[in-house]
C-alpha atoms as a PDB file:
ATOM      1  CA  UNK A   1      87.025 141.949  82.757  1.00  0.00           C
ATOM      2  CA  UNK A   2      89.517 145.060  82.015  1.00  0.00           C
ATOM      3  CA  UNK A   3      89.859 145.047  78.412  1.00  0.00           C
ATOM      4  CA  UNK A   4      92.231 147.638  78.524  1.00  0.00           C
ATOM      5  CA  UNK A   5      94.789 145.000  79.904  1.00  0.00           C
ATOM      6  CA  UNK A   6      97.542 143.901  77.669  1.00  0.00           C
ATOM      7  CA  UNK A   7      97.175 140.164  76.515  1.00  0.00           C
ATOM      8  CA  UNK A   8      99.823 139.385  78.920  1.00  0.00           C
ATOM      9  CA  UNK A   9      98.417 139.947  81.770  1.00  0.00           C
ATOM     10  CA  UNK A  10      94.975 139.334  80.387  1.00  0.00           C
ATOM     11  CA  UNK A  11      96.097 135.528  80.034  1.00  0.00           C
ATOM     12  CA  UNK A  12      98.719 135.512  83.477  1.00  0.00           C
ATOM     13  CA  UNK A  13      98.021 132.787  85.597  1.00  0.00           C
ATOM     14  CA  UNK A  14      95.221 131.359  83.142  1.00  0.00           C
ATOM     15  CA  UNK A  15      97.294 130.160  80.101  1.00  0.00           C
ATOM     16  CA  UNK A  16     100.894 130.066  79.652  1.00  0.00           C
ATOM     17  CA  UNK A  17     102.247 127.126  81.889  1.00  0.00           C
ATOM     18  CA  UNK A  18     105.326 125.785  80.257  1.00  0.00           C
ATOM     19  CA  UNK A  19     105.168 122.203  79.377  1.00  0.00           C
ATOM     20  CA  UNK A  20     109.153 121.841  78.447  1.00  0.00           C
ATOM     21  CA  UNK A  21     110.850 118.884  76.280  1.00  0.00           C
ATOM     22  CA  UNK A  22     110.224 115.489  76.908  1.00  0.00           C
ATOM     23  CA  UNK A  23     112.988 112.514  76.483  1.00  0.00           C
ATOM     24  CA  UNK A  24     113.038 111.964  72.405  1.00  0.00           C
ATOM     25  CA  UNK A  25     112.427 114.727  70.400  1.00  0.00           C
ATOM     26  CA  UNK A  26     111.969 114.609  66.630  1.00  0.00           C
ATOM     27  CA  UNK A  27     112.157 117.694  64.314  1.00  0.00           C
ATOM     28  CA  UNK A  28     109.520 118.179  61.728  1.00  0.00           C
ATOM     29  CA  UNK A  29     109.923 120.417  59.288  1.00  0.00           C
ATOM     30  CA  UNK A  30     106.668 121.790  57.807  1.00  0.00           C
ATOM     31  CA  UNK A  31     106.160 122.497  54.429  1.00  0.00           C
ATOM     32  CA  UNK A  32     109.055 124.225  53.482  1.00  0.00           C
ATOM     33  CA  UNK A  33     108.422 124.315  50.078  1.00  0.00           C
ATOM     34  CA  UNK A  34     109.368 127.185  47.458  1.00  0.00           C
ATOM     35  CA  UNK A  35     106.195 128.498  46.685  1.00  0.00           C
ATOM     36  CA  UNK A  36     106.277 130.697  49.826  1.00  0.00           C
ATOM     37  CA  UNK A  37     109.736 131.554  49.181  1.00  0.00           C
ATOM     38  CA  UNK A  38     109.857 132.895  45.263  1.00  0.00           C
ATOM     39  CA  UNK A  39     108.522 136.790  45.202  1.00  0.00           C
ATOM     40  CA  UNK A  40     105.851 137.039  42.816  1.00  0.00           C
ATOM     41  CA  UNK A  41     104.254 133.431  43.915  1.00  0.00           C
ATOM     42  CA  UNK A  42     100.608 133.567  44.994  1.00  0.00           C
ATOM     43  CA  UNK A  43     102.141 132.124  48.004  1.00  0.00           C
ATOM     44  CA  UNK A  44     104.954 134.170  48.617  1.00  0.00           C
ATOM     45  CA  UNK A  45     105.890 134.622  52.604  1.00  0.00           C
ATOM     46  CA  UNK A  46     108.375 137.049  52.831  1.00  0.00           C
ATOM     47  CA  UNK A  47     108.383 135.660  57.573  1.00  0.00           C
ATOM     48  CA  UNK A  48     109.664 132.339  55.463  1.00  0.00           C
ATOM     49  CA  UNK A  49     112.081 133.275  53.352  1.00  0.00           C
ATOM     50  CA  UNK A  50     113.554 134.379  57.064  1.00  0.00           C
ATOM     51  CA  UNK A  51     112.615 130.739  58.831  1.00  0.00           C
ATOM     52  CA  UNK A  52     114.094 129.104  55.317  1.00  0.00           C
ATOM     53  CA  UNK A  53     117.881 130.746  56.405  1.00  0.00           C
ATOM     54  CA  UNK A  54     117.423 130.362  59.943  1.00  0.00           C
ATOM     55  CA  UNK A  55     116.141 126.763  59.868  1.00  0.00           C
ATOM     56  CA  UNK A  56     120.217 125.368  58.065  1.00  0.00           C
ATOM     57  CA  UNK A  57     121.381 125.626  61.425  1.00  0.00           C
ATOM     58  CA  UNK A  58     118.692 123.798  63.054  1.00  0.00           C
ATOM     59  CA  UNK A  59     118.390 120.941  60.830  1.00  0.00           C
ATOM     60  CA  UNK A  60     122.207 120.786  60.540  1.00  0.00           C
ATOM     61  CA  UNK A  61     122.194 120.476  64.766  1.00  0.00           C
ATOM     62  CA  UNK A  62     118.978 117.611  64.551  1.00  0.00           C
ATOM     63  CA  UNK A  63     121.346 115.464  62.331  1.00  0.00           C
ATOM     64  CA  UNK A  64     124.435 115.959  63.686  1.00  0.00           C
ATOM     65  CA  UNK A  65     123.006 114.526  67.149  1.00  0.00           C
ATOM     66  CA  UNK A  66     120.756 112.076  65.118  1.00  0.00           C
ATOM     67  CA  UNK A  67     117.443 113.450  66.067  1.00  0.00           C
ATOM     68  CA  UNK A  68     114.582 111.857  63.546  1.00  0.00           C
ATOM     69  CA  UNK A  69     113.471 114.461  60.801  1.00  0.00           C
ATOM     70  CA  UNK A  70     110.480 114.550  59.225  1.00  0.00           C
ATOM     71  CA  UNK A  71     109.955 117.022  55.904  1.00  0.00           C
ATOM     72  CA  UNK A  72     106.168 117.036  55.164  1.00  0.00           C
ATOM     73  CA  UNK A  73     104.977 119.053  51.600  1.00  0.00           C
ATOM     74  CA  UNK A  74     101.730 119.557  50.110  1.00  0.00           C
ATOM     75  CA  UNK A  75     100.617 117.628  47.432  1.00  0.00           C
ATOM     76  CA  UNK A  76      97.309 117.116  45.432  1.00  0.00           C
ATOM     77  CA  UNK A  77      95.785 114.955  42.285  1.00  0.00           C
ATOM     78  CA  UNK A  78      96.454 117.401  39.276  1.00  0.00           C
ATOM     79  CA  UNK A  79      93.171 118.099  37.798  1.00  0.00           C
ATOM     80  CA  UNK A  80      90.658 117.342  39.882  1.00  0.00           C
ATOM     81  CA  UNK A  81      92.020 118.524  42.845  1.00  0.00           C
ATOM     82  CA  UNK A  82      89.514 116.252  44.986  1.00  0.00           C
ATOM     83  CA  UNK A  83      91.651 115.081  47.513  1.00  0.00           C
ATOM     84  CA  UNK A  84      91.654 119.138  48.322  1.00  0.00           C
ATOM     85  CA  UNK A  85      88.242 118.779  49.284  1.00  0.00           C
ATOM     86  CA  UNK A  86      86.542 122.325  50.761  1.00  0.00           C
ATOM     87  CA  UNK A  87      89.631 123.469  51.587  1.00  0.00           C
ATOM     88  CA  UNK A  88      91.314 123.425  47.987  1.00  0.00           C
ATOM     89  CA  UNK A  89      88.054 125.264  47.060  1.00  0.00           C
ATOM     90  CA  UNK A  90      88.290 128.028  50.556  1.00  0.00           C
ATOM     91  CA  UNK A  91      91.865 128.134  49.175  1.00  0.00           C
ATOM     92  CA  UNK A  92      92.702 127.611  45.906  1.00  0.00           C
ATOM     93  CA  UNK A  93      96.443 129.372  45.561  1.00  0.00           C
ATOM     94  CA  UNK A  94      96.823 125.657  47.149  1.00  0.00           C
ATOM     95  CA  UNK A  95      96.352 124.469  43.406  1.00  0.00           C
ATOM     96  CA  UNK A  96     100.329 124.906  43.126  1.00  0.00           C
ATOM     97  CA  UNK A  97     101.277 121.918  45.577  1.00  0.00           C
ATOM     98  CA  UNK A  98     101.323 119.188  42.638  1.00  0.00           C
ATOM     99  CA  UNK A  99     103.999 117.285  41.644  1.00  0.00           C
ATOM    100  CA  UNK A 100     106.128 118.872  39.049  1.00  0.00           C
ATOM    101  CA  UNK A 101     105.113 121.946  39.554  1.00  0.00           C
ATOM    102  CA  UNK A 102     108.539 123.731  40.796  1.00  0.00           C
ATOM    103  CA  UNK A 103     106.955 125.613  43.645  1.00  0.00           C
ATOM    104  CA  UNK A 104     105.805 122.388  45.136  1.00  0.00           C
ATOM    105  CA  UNK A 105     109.687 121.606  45.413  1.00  0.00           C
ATOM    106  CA  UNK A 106     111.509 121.590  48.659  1.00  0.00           C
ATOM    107  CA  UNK A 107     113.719 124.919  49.056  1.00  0.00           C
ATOM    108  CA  UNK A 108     117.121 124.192  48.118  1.00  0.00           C
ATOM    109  CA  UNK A 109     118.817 124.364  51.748  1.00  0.00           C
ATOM    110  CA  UNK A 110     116.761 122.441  53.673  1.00  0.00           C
ATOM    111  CA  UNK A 111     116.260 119.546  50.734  1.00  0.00           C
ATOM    112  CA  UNK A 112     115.540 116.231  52.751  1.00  0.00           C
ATOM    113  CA  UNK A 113     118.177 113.816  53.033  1.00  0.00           C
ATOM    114  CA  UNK A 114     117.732 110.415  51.288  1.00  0.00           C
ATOM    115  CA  UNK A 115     116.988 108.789  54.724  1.00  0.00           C
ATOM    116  CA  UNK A 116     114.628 111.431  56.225  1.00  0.00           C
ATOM    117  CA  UNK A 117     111.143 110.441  55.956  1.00  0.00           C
ATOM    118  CA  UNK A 118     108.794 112.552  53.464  1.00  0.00           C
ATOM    119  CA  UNK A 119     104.987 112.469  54.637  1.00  0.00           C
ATOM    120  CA  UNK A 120     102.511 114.327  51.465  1.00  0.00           C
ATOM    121  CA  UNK A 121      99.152 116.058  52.906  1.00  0.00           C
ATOM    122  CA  UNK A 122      96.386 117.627  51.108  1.00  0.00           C
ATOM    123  CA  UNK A 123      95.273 119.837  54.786  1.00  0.00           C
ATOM    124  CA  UNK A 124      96.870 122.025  57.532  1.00  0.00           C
ATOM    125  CA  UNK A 125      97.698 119.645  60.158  1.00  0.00           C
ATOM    126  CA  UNK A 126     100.645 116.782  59.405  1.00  0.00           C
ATOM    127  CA  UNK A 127      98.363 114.495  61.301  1.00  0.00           C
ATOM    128  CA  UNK A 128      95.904 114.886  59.620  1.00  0.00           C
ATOM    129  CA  UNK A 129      94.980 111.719  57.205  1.00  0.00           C
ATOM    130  CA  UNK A 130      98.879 110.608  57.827  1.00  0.00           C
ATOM    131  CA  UNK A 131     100.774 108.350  59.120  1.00  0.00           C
ATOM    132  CA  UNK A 132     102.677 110.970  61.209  1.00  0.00           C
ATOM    133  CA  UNK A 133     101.621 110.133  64.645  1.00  0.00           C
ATOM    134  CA  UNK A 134     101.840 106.160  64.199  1.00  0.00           C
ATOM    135  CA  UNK A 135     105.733 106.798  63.107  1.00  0.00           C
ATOM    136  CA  UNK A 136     106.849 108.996  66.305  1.00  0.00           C
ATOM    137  CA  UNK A 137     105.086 106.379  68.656  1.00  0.00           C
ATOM    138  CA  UNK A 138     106.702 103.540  66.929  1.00  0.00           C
ATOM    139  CA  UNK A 139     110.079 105.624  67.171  1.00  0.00           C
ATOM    140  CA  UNK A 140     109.582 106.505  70.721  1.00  0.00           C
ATOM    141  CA  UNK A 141     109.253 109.990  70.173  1.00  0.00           C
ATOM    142  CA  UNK A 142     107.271 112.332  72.750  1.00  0.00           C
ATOM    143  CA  UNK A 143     108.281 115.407  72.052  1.00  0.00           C
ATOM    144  CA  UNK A 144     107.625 116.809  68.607  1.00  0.00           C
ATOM    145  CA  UNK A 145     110.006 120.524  67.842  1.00  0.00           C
ATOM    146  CA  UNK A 146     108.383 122.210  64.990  1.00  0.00           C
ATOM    147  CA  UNK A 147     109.836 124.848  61.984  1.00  0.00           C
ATOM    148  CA  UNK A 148     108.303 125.579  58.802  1.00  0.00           C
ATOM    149  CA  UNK A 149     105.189 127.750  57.063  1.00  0.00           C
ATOM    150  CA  UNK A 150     102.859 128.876  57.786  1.00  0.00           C
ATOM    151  CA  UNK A 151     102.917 129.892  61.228  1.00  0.00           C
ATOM    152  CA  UNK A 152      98.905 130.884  60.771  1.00  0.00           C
ATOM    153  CA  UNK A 153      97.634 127.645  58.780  1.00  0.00           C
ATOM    154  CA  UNK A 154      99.818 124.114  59.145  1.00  0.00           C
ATOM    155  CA  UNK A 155     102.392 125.076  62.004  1.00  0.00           C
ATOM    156  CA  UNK A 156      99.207 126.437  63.784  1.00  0.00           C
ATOM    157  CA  UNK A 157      97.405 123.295  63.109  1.00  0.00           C
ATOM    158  CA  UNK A 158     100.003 120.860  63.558  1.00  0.00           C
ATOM    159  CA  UNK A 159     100.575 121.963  66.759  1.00  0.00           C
ATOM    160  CA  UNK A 160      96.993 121.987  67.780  1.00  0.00           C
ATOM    161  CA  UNK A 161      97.024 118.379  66.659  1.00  0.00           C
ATOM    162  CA  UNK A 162     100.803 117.591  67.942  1.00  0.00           C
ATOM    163  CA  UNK A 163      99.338 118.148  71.684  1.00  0.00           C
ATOM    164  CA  UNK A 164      95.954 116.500  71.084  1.00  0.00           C
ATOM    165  CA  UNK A 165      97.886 113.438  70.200  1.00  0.00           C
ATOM    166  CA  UNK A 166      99.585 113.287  73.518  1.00  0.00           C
ATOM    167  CA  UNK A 167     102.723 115.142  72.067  1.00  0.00           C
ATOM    168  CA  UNK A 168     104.793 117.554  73.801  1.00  0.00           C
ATOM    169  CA  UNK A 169     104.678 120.417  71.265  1.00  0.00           C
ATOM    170  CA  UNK A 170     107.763 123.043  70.829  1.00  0.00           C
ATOM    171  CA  UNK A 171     107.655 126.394  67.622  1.00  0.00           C
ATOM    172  CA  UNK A 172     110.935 127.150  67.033  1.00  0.00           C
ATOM    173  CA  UNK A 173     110.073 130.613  66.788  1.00  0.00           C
ATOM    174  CA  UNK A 174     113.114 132.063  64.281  1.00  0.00           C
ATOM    175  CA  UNK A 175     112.016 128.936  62.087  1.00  0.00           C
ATOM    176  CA  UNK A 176     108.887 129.512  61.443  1.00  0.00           C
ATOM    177  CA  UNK A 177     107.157 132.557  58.881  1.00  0.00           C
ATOM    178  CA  UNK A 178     103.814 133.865  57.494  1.00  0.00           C
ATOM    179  CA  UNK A 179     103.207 136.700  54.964  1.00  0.00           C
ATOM    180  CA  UNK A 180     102.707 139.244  57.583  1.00  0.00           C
ATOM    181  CA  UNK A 181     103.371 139.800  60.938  1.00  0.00           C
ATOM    182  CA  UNK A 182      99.958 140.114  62.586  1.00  0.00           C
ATOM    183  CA  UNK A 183      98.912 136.547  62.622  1.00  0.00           C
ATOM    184  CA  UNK A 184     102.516 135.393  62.833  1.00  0.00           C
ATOM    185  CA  UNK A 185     102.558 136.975  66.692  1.00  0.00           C
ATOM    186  CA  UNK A 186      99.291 136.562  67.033  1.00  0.00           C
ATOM    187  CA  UNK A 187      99.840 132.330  66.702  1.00  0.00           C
ATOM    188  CA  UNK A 188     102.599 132.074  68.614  1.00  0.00           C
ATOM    189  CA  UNK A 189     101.353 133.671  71.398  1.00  0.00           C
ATOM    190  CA  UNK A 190      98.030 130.873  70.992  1.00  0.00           C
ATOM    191  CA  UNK A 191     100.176 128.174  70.592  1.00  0.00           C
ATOM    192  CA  UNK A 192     102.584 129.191  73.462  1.00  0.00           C
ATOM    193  CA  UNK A 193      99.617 129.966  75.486  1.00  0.00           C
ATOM    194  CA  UNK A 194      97.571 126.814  75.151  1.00  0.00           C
ATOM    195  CA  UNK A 195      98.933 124.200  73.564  1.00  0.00           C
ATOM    196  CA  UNK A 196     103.001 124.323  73.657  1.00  0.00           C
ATOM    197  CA  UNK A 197     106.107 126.359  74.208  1.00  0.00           C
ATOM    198  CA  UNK A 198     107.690 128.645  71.705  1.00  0.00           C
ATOM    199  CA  UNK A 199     111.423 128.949  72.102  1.00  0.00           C
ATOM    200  CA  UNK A 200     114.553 129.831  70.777  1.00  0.00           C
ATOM    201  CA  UNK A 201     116.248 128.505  68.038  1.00  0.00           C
ATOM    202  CA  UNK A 202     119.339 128.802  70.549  1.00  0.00           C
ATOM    203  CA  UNK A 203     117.072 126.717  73.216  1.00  0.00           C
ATOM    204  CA  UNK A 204     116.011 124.289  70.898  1.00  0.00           C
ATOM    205  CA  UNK A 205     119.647 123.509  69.882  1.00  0.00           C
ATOM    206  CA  UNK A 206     121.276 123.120  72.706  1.00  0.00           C
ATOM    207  CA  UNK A 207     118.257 120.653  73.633  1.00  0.00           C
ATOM    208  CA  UNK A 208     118.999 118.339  70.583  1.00  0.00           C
ATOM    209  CA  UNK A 209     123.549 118.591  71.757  1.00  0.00           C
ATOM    210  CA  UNK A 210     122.372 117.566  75.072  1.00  0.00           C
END
């Protein structure tokens, strides 16, 4: 193997096969929460503070053609933390996410509507120990379009999970931020490669107005 190639053309014809939207999307918005949007937070994302402002005009589209939205936050036992398990102890800036706690609150512009469902998880993946993937198959829903933080940790995981639940998985890739660059591009070229399709905010749009 040429290690010299680019990753491109290292993964061409291998990886990369577009998968596409299914018949019912649903938007789920991941963890937008204000700790990764306040400078000076442990948490602080300067890619979301980016995905916060681009993500109005996506959720704005999802409602207006009455695609189902689901916010998911972070939330632990104050404490103990022992719902964090060995992850709240691998990561403990994570000790923030508890209610009351104003950087476990939802950023101001994309605040979840009194009918949009709220699921809480103490780990990466919304799947994980939810109800997620029980509501979208009761709803119909095979495609799932994701925005929200971090594109390293729970969009990463979600989407791993989204498409090992039989999901069609889509990144909306202006509405979605880490704290650095690196493993932002670095995901979203996994997750486009193996186990969805990053696309436009633009794309994704017009998708939901069709």
């Amino acid at each position: 193997m040429n290690q010299e190639q680019s990753a491109d053309a290292n993964y061409a014809g291998v990886w990369g096969q577009r998968i596409g939207f299914g018949n019912k999307p649903a938007l789920l918005m991941i963890d937008f929460m204000k700790g990764y949007t306040q400078e000076g937070a442990p948490l602080f994302a300067p890619g979301v503070v980016s995905a916060v402002a681009q993500s109005v005009e996506l959720l704005a589209c999802a409602r207006q053609a009455n695609i189902l939205v689901v916010h998911t936050n972070i939330r632990y036992h104050p404490g103990h933390f022992a719902d964090g398990g060995i992850w709240i102890k691998k990561a403990p800036v994570m000790r923030d996410m508890v209610e009351g706690n104003p950087l476990a609150d939802f950023c101001e512009p994309l605040q979840p509507n009194a009918d949009e469902v709220v699921i809480s998880k103490q780990y990466a993946s919304s799947f994980f120990g939810t109800s997620l993937a029980s509501l979208l198959r009761a709803q119909g829903i095979d495609t799932v379009v994701l925005a929200g933080c971090s594109t390293s940790g729970c969009i990463r995981a979600t989407a791993v999970d989204a498409v090992q639940h039989g999901f069609r998985t889509i990144v909306v890739r202006e509405c979605v931020g880490d704290r650095h660059s690196a493993p932002h591009e670095a995901n979203l070229f996994d997750i486009d490669s193996k186990y969805g399709d990053v696309v436009s905010k633009q794309e994704a749009m017009n998708h939901f107005s069709q």
